[in-house]
N, C-alpha and C. Protein backbone atom coordinates (compact mmCIF):
# COMPACT_ATOMS: atom_id res chain seq x y z
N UNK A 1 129.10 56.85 46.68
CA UNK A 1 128.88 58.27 46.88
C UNK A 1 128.17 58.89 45.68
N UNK A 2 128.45 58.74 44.24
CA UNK A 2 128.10 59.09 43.64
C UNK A 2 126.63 58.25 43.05
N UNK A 3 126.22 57.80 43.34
CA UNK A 3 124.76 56.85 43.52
C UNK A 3 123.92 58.20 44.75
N UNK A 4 124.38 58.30 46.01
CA UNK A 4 123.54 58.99 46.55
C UNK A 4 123.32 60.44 45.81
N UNK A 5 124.80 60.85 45.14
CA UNK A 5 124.19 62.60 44.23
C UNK A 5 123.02 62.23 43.60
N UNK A 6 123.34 60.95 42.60
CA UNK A 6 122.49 60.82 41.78
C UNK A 6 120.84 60.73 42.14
N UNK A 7 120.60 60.05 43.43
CA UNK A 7 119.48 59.85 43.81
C UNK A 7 119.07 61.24 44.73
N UNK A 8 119.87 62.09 45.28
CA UNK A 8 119.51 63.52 45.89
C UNK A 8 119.14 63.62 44.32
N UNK A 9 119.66 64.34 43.30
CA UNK A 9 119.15 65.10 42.42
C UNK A 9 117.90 64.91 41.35
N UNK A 10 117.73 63.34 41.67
CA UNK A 10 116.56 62.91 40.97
C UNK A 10 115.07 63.29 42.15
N UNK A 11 115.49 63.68 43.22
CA UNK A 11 114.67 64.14 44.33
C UNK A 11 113.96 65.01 44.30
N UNK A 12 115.33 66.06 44.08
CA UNK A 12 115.21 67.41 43.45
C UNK A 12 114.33 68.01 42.51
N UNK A 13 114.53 66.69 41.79
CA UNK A 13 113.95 67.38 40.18
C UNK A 13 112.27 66.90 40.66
N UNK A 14 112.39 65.93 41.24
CA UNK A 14 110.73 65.74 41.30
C UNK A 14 110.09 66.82 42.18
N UNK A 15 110.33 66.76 43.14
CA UNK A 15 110.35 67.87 44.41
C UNK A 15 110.21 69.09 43.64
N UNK A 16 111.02 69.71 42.76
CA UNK A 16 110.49 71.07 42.17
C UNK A 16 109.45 70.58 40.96
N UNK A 17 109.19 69.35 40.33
CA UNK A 17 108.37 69.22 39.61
C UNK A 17 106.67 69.11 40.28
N UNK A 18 106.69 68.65 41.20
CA UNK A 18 105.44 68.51 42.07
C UNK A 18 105.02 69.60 42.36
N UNK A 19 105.87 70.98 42.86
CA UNK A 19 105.53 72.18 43.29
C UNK A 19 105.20 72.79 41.73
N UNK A 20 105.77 72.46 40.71
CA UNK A 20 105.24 73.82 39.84
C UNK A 20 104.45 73.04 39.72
N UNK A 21 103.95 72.20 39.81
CA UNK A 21 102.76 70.84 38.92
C UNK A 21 101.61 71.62 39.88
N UNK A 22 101.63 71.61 41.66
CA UNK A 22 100.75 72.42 42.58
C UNK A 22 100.06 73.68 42.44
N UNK A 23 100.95 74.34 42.11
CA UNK A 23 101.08 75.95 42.08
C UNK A 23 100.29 76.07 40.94
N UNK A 24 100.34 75.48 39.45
CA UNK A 24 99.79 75.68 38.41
C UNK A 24 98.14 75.10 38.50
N UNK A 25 98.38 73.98 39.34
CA UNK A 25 96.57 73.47 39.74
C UNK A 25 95.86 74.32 40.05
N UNK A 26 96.67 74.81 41.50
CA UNK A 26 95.97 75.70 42.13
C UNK A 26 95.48 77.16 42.42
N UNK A 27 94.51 77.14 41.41
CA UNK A 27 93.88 78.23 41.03
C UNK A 27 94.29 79.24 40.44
N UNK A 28 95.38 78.79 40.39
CA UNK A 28 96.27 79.84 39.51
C UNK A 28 96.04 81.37 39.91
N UNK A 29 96.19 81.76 41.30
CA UNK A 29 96.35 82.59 41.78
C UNK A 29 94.75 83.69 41.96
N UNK A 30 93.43 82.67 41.22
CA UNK A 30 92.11 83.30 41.65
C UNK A 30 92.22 83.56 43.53
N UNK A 31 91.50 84.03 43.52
CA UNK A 31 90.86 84.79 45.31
C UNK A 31 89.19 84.61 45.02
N UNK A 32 88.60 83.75 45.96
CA UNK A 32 86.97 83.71 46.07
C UNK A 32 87.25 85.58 45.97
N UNK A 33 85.71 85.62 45.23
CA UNK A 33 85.02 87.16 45.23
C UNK A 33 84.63 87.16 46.56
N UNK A 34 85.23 88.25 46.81
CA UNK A 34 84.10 89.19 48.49
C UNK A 34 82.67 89.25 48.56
N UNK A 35 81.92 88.84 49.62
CA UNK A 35 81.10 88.51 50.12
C UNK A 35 80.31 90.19 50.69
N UNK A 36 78.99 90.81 50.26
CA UNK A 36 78.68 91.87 51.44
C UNK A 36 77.85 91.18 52.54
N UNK A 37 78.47 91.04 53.34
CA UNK A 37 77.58 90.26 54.93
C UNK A 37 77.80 91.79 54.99
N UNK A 38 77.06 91.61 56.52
CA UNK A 38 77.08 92.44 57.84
C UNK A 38 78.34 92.06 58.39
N UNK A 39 79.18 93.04 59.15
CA UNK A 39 80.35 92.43 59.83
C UNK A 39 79.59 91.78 61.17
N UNK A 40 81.27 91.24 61.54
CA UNK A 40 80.57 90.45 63.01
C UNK A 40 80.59 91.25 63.89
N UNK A 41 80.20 91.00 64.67
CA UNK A 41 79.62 91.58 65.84
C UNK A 41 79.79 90.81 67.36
N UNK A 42 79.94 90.84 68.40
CA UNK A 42 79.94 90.34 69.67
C UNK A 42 78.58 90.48 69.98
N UNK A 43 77.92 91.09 70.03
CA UNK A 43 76.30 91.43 70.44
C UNK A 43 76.57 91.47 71.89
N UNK A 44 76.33 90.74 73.08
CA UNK A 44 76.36 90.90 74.51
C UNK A 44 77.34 90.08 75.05
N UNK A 45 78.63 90.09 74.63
CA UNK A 45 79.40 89.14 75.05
C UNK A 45 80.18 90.54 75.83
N UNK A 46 80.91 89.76 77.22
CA UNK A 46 81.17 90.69 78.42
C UNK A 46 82.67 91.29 77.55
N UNK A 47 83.25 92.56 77.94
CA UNK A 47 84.60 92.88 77.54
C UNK A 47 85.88 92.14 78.43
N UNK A 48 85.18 91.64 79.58
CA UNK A 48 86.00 91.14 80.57
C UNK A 48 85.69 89.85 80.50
N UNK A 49 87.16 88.66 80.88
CA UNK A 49 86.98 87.40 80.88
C UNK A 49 85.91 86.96 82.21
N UNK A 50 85.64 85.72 82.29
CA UNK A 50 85.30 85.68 83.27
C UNK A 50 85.60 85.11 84.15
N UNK A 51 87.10 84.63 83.74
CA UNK A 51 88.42 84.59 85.00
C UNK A 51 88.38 86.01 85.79
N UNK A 52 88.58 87.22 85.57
CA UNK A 52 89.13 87.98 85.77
C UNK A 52 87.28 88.62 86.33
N UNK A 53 86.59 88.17 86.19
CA UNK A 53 85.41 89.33 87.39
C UNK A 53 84.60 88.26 88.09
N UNK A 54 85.26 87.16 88.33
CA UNK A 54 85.23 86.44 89.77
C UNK A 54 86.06 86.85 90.68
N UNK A 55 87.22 87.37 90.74
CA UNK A 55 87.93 87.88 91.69
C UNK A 55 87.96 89.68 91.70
């Protein structure tokens, strides 16, 4: 029994070591800069499916 604590908590410790090890890689909380496009647009696409104006 006390073999499995031991091996849960060595789990543990890696398991939270991998996540701060992640978190700190990753980007460390940058956001890509915003982009000015044009927004999107539908251009001529119908408002209705076209299930629904066959019947």
């Amino acid at each position: 029994m006390e073999t499995i604590a031991v091996a849960l908590i060595v789990l543990l410790l890696l398991v939270l070591s991998a996540t701060v090890a992640a978190l700190l890689k990753d980007g460390r909380g940058h956001t890509p800069p915003e982009r000015s496009e044009k927004d999107w647009s539908a251009l001529d696409l119908p408002s209705v499916s076209y299930t629904i104006r066959n019947y």
